[in-house]
Protein backbone atom coordinates (compact mmCIF):
# COMPACT_ATOMS: atom_id res chain seq x y z
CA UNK A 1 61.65 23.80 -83.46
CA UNK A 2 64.02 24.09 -80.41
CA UNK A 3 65.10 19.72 -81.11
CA UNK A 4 65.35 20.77 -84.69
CA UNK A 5 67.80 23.82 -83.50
CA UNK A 6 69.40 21.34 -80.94
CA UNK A 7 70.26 18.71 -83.15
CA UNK A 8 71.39 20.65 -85.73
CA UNK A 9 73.79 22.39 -83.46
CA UNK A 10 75.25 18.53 -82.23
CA UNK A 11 75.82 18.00 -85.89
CA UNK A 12 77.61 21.43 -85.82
CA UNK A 13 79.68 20.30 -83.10
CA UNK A 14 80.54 16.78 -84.36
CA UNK A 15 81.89 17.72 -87.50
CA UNK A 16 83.68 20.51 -86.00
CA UNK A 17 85.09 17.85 -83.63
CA UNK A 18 83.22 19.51 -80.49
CA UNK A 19 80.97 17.31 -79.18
CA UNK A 20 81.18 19.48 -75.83
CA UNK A 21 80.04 22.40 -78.03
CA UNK A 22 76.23 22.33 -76.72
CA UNK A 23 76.29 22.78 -72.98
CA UNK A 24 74.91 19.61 -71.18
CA UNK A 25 72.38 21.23 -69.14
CA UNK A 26 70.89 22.42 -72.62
CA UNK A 27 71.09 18.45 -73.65
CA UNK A 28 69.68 17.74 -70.26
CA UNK A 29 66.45 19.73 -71.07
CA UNK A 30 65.95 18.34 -74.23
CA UNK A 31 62.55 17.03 -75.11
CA UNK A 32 64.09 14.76 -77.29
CA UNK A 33 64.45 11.36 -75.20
CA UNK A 34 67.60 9.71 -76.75
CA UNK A 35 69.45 13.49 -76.54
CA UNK A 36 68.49 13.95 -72.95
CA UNK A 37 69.35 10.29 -72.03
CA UNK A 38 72.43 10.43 -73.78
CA UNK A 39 73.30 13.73 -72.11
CA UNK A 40 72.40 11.63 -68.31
CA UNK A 41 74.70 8.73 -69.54
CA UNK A 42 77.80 11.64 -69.86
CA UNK A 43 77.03 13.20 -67.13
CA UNK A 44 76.81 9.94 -65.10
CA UNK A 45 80.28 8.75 -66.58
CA UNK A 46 81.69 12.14 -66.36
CA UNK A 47 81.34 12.49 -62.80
CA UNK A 48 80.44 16.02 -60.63
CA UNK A 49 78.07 18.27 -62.77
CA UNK A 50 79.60 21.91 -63.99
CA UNK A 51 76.16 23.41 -62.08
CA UNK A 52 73.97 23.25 -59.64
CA UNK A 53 71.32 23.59 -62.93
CA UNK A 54 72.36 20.28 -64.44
CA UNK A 55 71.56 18.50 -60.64
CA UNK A 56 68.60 20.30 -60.99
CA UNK A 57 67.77 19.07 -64.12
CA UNK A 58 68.76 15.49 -63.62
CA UNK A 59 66.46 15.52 -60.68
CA UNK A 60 63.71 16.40 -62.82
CA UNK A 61 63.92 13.73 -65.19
CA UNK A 62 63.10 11.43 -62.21
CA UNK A 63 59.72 12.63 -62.41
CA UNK A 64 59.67 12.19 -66.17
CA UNK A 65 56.48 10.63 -68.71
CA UNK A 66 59.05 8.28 -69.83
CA UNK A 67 60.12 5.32 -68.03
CA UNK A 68 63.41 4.80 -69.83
CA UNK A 69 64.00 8.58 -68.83
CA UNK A 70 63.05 8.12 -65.31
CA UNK A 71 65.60 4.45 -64.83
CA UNK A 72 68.30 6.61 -67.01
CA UNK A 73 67.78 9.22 -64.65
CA UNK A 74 67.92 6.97 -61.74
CA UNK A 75 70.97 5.32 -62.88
CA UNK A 76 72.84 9.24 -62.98
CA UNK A 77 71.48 9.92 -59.41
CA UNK A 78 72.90 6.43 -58.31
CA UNK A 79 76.39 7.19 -59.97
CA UNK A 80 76.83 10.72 -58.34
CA UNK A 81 75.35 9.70 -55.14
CA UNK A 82 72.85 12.80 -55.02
CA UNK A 83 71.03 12.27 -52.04
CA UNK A 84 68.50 14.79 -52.78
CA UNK A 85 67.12 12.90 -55.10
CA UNK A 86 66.15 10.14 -52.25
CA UNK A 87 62.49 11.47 -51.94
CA UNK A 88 61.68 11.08 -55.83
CA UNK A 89 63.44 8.05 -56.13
CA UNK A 90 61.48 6.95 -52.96
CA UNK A 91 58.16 8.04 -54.34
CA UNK A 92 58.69 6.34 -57.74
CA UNK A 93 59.66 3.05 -56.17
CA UNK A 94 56.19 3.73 -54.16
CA UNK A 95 54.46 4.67 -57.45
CA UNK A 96 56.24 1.92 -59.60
CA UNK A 97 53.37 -1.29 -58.66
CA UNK A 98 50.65 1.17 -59.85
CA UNK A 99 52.87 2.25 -63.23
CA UNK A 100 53.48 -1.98 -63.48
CA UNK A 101 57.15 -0.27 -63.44
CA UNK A 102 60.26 -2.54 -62.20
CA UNK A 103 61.27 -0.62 -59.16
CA UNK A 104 64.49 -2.38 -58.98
CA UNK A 105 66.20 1.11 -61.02
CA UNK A 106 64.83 2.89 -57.97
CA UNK A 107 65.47 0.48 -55.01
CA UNK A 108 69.83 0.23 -56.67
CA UNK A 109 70.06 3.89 -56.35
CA UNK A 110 68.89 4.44 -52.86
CA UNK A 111 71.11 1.52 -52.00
CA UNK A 112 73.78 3.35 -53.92
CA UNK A 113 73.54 6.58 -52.59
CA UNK A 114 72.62 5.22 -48.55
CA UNK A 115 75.31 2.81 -48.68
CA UNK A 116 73.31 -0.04 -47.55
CA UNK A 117 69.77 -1.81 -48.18
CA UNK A 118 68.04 0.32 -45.33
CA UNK A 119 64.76 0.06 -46.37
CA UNK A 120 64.78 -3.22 -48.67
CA UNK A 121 61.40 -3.26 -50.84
CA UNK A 122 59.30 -1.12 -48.13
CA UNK A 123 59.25 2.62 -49.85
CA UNK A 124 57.87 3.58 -46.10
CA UNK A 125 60.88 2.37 -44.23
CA UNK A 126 63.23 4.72 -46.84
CA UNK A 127 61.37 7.51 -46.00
CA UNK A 128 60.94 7.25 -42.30
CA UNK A 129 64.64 6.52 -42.53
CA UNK A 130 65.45 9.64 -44.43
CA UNK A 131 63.13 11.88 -42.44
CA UNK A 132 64.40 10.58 -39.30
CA UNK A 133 68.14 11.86 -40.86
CA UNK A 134 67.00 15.14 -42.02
CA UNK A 135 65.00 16.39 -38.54
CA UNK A 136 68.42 15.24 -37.24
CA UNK A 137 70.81 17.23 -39.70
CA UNK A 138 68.28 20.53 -38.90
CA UNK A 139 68.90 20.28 -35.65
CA UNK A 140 72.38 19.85 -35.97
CA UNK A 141 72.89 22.80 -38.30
CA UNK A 142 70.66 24.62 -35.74
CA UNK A 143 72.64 24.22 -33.13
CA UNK A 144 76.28 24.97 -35.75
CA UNK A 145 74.61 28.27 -36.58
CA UNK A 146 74.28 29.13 -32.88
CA UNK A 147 78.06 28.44 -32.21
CA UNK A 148 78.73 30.61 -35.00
CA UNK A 149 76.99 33.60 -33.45
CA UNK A 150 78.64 32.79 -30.33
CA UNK A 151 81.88 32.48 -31.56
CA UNK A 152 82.53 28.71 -30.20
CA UNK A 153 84.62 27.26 -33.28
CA UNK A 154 85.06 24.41 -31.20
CA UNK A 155 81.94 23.43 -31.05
CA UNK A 156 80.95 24.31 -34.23
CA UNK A 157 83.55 21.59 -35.12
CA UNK A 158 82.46 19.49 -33.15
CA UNK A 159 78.68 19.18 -34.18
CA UNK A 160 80.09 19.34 -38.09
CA UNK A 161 81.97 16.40 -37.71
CA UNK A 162 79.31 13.35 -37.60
CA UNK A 163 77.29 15.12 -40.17
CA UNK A 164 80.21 14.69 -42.32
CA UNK A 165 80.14 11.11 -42.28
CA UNK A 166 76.00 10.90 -43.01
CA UNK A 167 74.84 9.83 -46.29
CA UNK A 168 71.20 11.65 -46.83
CA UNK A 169 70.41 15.14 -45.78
CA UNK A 170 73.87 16.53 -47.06
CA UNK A 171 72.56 19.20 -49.74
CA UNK A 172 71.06 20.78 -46.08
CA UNK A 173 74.82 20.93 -44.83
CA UNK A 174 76.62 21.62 -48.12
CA UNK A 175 74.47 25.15 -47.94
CA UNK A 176 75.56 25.37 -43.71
CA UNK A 177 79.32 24.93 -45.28
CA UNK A 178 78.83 27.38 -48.24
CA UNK A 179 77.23 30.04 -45.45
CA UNK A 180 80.85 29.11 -43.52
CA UNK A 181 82.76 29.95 -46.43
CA UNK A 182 81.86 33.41 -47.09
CA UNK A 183 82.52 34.30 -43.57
CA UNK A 184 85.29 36.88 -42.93
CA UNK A 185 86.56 34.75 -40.03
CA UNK A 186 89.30 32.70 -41.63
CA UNK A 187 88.83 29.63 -39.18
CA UNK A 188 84.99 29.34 -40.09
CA UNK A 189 86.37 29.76 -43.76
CA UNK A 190 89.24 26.98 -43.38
CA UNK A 191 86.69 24.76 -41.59
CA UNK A 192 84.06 24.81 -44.53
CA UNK A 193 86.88 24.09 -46.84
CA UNK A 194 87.89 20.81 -45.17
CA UNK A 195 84.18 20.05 -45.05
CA UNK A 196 83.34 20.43 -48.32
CA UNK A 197 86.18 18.05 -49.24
CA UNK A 198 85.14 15.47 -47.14
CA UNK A 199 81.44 14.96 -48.86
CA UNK A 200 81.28 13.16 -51.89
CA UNK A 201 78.75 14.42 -53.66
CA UNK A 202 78.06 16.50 -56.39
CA UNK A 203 76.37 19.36 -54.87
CA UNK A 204 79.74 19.37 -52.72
CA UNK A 205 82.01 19.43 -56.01
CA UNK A 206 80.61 22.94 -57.12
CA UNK A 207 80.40 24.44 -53.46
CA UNK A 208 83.61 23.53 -52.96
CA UNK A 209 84.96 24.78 -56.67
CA UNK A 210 82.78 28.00 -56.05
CA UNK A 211 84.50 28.34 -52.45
CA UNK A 212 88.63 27.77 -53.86
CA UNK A 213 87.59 30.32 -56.87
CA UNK A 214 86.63 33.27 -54.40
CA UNK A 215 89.60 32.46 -51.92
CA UNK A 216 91.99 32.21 -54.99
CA UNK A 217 91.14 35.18 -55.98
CA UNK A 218 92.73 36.78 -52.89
CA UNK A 219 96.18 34.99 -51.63
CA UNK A 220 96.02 36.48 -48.32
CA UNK A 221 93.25 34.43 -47.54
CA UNK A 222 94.15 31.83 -48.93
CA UNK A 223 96.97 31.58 -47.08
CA UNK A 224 94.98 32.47 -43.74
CA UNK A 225 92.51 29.63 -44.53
CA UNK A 226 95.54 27.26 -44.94
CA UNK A 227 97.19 27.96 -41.98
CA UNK A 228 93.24 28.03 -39.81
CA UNK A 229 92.72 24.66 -41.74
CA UNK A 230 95.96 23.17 -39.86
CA UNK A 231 95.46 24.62 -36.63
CA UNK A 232 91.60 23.67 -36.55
CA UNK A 233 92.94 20.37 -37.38
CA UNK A 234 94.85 19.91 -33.93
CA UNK A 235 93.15 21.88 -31.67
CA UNK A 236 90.17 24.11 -33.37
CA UNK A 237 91.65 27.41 -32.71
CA UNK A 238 93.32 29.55 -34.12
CA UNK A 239 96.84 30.48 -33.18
CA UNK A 240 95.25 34.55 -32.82
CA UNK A 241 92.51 33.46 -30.67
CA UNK A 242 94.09 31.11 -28.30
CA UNK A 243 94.72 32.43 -25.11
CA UNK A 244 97.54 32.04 -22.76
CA UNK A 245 96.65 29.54 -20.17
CA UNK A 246 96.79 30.07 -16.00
CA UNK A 247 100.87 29.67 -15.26
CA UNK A 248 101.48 26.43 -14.46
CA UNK A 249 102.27 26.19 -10.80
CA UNK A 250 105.92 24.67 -10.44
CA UNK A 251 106.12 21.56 -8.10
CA UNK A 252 107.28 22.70 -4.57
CA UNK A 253 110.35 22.10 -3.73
CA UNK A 254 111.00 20.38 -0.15
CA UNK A 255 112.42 22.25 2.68
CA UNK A 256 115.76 21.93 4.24
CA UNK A 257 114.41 20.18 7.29
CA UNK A 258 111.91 17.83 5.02
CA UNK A 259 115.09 16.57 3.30
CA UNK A 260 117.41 16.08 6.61
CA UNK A 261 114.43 14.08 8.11
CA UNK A 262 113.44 11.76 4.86
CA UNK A 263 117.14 11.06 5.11
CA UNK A 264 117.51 9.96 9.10
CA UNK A 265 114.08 7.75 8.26
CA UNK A 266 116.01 6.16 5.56
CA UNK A 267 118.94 5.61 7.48
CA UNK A 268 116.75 4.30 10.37
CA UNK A 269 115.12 1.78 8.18
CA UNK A 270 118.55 0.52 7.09
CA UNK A 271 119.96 0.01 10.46
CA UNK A 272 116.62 -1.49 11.10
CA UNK A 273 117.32 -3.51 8.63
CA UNK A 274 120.98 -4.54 9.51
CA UNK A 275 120.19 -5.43 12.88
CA UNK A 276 117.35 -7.59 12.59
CA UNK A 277 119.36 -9.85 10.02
CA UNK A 278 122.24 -9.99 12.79
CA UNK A 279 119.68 -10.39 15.37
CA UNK A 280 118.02 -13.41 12.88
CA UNK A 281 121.74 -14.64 12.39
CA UNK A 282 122.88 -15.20 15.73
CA UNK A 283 119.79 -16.86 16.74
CA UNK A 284 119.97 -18.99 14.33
CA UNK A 285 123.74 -19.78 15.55
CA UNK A 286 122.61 -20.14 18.99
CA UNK A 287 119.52 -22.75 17.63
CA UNK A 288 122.60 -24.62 15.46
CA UNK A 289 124.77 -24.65 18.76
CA UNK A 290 122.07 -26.15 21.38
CA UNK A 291 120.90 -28.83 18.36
CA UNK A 292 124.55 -29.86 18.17
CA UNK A 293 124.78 -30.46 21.84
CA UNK A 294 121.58 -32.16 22.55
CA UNK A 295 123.11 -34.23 19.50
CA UNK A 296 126.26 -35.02 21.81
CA UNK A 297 124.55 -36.14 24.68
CA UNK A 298 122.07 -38.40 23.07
CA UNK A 299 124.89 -40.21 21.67
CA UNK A 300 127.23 -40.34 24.96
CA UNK A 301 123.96 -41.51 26.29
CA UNK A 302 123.40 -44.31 23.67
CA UNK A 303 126.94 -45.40 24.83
């Protein structure tokens, strides 16, 4: 009854000249196969989902009865680079010999979404990869969550930053982010902003929309968030919270005395100077003078 009710409202919406009439998630859940493919083919070509539900959903279908749901759903996952589907898409690549499944859909989409053949045809090696990555990210988010409390932006910056660049494990720090971004302290705000943006996935896509939709709805912090965003940039404080540094000692200057003596040195080394190049140029006279009289004798002598 509900496909009968679903297809009749996509005929609705055609000839009404809606065919974004009937929500995709609703498409997504279809037990009809060629609706709910259809709907994974949009939503793959469409880019970021409207909801967390329609990830949700998508990552369901993984685990479908039917194969051409599971590849369709595969082929999504791959397009929107959805890491957290790597643990289904791992498991059916390990269940895919005993289905007499090709495991190829499976195998493109982790190589999709980790950005390189990590694991090749070995299911194992994806996983011990990806838990490996994920006992990391805790730990990392850990350790975020205790700068928070302590109030270390700083460091909180500086522990986000590599997980930024990772490519599993990111729906764990898209959640650390969307904690950051209801905080009341600007900076923490402004910083989960510029993280969101930097992770390309869909899960980040609605955070991030979520996040701008609360902060527009206030411009003062908007505008605080803006201005935290550049100053977190360059130094990761804030212009409030940075304190005045120790005054910078200025250089001493030299005494009277110091001065009159560096002078009499230099003049020293000149005259120094002067005389041994009058001293070197007389004896070198002298030399010339006594070479051009043994000269004269020998030849007297020769006469």
């Amino acid at each position: 009854m509900r496909t009968f009710l679903l297809l009749a409202l996509l005929g609705l919406s055609v000839l009404a000249g809606e065919e974004e009439a009937v929500p995709l998630a609703i498409r997504l859940e279809s037990s009809d196969a060629r609706i709910a493919m259809e709907a994974m083919f949009e939503l793959a070509k469409r880019g970021p989902p409207a909801s967390m539900r329609e990830i949700e959903l998508l990552r369901l279908r993984l685990d479908a009865e039917d194969v051409r749901m599971r590849m369709a759903a595969a082929a999504a996952t791959a397009s929107m680079r959805d890491d957290g589907a790597i643990p289904q898409l791992i498991a059916n690549m390990r269940d895919s010999a005993a289905r007499n499944e090709d495991a190829s859909p499976y195998h493109g989409a982790l190589v999709a979404i980790a950005g390189s053949d990590i694991g090749g045809a070995r299911p194992d090696a994806w996983s011990a990869w990806n838990d490996e990555v994920i006992a990391t990210t805790l730990a990392s988010i850990a350790q975020i969550r205790m700068a928070m409390g302590d109030g270390n932006h700083s460091l909180v910056r500086e522990v986000l930053h590599p997980l930024l660049m990772q490519r599993t494990g990111r729906d764990l720090i898209v959640a650390m982010l969307a904690d950051l971004g209801a905080s009341s302290d600007p900076r923490l705000v402004a910083l989960a902003h510029e993280g969101l943006k930097n992770i390309n996935t869909a899960a980040a896509r609605i955070a991030q929309h979520e996040l701008e939709r609360s902060l527009s709805s206030d411009d003062a912090s908007v505008s605080s968030a803006s201005i935290a965003a550049a100053v977190i940039k360059g130094s990761g404080q804030s212009p409030a919270s940075r304190q005045p540094g120790p005054p910078v000692a200025p250089a001493p200057s030299r005494s009277a005395a110091s001065s009159v003596f560096s002078f009499l040195l230099m003049l020293l080394s000149a005259g120094a100077l002067a005389f041994g190049g009058w001293f070197a140029g007389r004896r070198w006279l002298e030399i010339k003078a006594a070479a051009k009289q043994a000269t004269t004798r020998l030849t007297r002598k020769g006469k």
